[in-house]
Protein backbone atom coordinates (compact mmCIF):
# COMPACT_ATOMS: atom_id res chain seq x y z
CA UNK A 1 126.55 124.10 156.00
CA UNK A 2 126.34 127.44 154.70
CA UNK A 3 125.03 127.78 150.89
CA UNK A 4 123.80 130.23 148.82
CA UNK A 5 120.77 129.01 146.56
CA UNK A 6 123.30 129.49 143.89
CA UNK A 7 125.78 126.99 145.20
CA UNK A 8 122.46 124.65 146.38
CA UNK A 9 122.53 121.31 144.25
CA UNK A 10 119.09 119.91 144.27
CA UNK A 11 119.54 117.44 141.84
CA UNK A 12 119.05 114.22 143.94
CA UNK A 13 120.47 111.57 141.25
CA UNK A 14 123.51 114.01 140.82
CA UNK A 15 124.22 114.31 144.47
CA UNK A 16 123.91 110.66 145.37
CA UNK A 17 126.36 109.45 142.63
CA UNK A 18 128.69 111.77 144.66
CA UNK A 19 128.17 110.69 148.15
CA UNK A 20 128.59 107.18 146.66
CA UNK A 21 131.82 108.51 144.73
CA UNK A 22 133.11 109.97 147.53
CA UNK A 23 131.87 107.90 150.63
CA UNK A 24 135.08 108.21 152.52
CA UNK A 25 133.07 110.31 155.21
CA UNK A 26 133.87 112.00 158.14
CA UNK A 27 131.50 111.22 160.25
CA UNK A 28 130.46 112.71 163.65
CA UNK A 29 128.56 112.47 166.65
CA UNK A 30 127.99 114.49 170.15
CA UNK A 31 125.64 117.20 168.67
CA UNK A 32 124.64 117.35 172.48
CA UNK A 33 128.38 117.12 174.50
CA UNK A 34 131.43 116.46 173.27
CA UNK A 35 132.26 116.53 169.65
CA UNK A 36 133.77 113.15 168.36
CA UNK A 37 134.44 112.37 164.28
CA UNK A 38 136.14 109.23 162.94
CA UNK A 39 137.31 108.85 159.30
CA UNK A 40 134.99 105.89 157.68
CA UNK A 41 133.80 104.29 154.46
CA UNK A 42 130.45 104.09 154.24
CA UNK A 43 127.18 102.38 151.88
CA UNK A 44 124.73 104.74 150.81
CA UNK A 45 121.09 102.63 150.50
CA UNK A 46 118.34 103.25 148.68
CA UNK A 47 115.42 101.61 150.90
CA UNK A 48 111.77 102.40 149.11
CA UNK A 49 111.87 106.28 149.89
CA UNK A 50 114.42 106.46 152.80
CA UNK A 51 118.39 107.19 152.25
CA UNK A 52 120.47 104.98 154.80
CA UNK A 53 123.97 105.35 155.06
CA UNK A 54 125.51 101.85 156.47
CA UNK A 55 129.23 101.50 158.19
CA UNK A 56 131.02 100.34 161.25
CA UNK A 57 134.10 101.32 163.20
CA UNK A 58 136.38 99.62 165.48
CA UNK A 59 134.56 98.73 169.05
CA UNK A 60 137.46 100.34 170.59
CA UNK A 61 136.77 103.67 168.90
CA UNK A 62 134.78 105.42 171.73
CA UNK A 63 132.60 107.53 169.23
CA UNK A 64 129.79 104.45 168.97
CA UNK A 65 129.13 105.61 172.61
CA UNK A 66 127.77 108.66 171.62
CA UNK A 67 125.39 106.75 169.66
CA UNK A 68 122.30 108.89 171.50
CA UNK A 69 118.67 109.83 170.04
CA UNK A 70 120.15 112.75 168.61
CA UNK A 71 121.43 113.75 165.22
CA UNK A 72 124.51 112.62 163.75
CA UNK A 73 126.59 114.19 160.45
CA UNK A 74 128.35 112.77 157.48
CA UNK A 75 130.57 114.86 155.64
CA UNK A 76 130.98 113.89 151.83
CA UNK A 77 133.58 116.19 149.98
CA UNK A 78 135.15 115.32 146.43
CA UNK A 79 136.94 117.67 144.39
CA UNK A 80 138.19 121.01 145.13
CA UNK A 81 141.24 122.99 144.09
CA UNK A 82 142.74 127.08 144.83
CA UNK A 83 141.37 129.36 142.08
CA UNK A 84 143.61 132.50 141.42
CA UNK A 85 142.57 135.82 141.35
CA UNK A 86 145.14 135.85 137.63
CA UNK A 87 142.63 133.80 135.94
CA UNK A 88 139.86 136.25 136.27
CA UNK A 89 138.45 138.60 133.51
CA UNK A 90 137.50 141.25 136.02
CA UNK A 91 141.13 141.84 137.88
CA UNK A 92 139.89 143.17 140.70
CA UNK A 93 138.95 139.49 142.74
CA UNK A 94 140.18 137.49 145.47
CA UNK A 95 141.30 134.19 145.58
CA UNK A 96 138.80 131.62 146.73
CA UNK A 97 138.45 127.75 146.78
CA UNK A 98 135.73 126.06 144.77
CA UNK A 99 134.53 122.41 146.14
CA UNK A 100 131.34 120.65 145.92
CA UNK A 101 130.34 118.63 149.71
CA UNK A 102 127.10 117.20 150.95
CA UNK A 103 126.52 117.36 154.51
CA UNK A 104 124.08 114.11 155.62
CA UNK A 105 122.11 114.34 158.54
CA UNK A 106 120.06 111.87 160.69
CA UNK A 107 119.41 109.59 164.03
CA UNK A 108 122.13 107.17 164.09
CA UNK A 109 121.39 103.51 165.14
CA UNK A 110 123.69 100.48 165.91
CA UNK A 111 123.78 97.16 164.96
CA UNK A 112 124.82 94.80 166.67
CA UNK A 113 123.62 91.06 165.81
CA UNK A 114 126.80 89.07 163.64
CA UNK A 115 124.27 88.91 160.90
CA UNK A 116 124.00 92.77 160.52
CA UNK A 117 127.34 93.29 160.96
CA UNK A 118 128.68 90.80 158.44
CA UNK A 119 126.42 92.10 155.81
CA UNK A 120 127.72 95.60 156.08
CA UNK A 121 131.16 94.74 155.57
CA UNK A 122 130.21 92.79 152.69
CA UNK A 123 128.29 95.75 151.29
CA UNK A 124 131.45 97.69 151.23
CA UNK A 125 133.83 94.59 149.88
CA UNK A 126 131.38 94.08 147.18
CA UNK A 127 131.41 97.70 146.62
CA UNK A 128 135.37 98.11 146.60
CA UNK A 129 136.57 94.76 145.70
CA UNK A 130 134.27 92.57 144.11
CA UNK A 131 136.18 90.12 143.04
CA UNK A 132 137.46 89.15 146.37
CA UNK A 133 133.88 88.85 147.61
CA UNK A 134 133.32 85.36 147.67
CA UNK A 135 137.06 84.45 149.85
CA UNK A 136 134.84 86.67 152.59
CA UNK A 137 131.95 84.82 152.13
CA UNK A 138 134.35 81.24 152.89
CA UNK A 139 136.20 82.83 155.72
CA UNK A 140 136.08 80.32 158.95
CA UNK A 141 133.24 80.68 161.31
CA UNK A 142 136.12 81.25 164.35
CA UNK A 143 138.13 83.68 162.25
CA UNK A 144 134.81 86.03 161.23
CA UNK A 145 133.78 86.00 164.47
CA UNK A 146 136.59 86.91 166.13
CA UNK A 147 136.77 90.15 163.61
CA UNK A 148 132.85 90.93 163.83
CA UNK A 149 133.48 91.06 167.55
CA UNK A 150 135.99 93.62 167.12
CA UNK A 151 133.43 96.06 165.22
CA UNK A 152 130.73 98.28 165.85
CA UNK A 153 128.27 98.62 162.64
CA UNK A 154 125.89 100.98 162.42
CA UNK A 155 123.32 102.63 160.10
CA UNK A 156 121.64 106.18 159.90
CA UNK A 157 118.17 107.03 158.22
CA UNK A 158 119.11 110.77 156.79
CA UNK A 159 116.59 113.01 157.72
CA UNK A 160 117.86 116.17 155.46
CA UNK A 161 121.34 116.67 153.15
CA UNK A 162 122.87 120.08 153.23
CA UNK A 163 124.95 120.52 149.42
CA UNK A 164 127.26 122.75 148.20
CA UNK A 165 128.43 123.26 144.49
CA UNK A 166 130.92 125.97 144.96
CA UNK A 167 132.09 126.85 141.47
CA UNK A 168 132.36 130.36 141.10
CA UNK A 169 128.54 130.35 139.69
CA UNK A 170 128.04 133.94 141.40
CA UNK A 171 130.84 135.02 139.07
CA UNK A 172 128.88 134.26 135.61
CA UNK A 173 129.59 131.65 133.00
CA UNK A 174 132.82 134.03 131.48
CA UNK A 175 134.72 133.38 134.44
CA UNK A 176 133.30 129.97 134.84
CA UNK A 177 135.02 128.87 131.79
CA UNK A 178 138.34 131.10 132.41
CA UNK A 179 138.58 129.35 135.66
CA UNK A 180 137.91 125.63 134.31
CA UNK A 181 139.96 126.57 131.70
CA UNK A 182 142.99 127.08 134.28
CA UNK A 183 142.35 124.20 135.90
CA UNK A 184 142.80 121.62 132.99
CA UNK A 185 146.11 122.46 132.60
CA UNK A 186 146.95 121.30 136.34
CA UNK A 187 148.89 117.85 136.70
CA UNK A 188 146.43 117.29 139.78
CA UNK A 189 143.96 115.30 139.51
CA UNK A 190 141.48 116.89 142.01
CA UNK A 191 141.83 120.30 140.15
CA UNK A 192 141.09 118.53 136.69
CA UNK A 193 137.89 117.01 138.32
CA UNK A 194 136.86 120.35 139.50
CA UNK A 195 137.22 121.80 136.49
CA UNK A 196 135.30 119.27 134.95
CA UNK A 197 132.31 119.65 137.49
CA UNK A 198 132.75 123.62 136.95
CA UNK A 199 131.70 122.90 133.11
CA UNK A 200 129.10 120.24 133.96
CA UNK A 201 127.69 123.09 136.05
CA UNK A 202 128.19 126.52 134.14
CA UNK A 203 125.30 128.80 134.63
CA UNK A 204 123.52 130.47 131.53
CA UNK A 205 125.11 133.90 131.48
């Protein structure tokens, strides 16, 4: 992913409360033939120094096929919203869209044992719906089985993350705060949380 040093987020903690805020991924394989993404949530795991993202799809989804030695991507986006060229200071600008994405690379590997499987969809039911953890944990032996059967999980040790805080930072902190400004006074929810991350992030001058 392309990213000026600017734009460059190397604040670990910061950027893995996003991929976990926004683990939705699109996730995709075939670096070396043909291209194939699926649409997935996903765990991100902390294991000693390693970052593993766990998730599954369905066994009918052809992408676990391309599960090769090779390296695999996981695109995390979260906010993002059109900024105007009419909320600039300077009035000679473009319009442009700011974002903030991590890009999560690695060698992808599959699991396959019931065991594995089961655990990483209760990672992401104990993630999203807590409370309705421990009905999974009683459904029937025949039932689960059937439905593990119909999965393939998977997990991938990331070997490097790409980020990309695109907030107008090359623009200075004046038209930071015009454009955040702007962007408060949307109904939309995604442009209020980019303005938000625009102040979170304003540069010094």
């Amino acid at each position: 992913m392309y990213a000026p040093p600017y734009n460059r987020n190397p604040d670990l903690p910061e950027v893995l409360d996003f991929m976990r805020a926004n683990n939705f991924v699109v996730f995709v394989t075939g670096t070396g033939g043909q291209l194939h993404a699926s649409h997935l949530p996903v765990l991100i795991e902390e294991r000693g120094e390693s970052l593993v993202i766990v998730g599954h799809m369905a066994k009918n989804n052809p992408q676990w096929e391309q599960f090769f030695d090779e390296e695999v991507m996981a695109v995390f986006h979260g906010a993002h919203a059109y900024v105007s060229p009419r909320w600039y200071a300077e009035k000679e600008r473009v319009p442009t869209w700011n974002y903030a994405a991590v890009h999560a690379y690695g060698k992808v590997r599959g699991l396959h044992e019931p065991a594995d499987k089961r655990a990483a969809v209760a990672g992401l039911v104990a993630c999203h719906d807590p409370q309705w953890l421990p009905e999974y944990e009683r459904l029937s032996e025949t039932y689960m089985s059937g439905m593990l059967n119909g999965i393939v999980a998977f997990e991938v040790e990331v070997t490097r993350l790409d980020t990309r805080w695109k907030l107008s930072q090359n623009r200075g902190r004046q038209e930071m705060e015009l454009i955040a400004a702007e962007l408060e006074k949307s109904a939309d929810s995604a442009e209020r949380a980019t303005a938000a991350l625009t102040r979170k992030h304003l540069v010094t001058q």
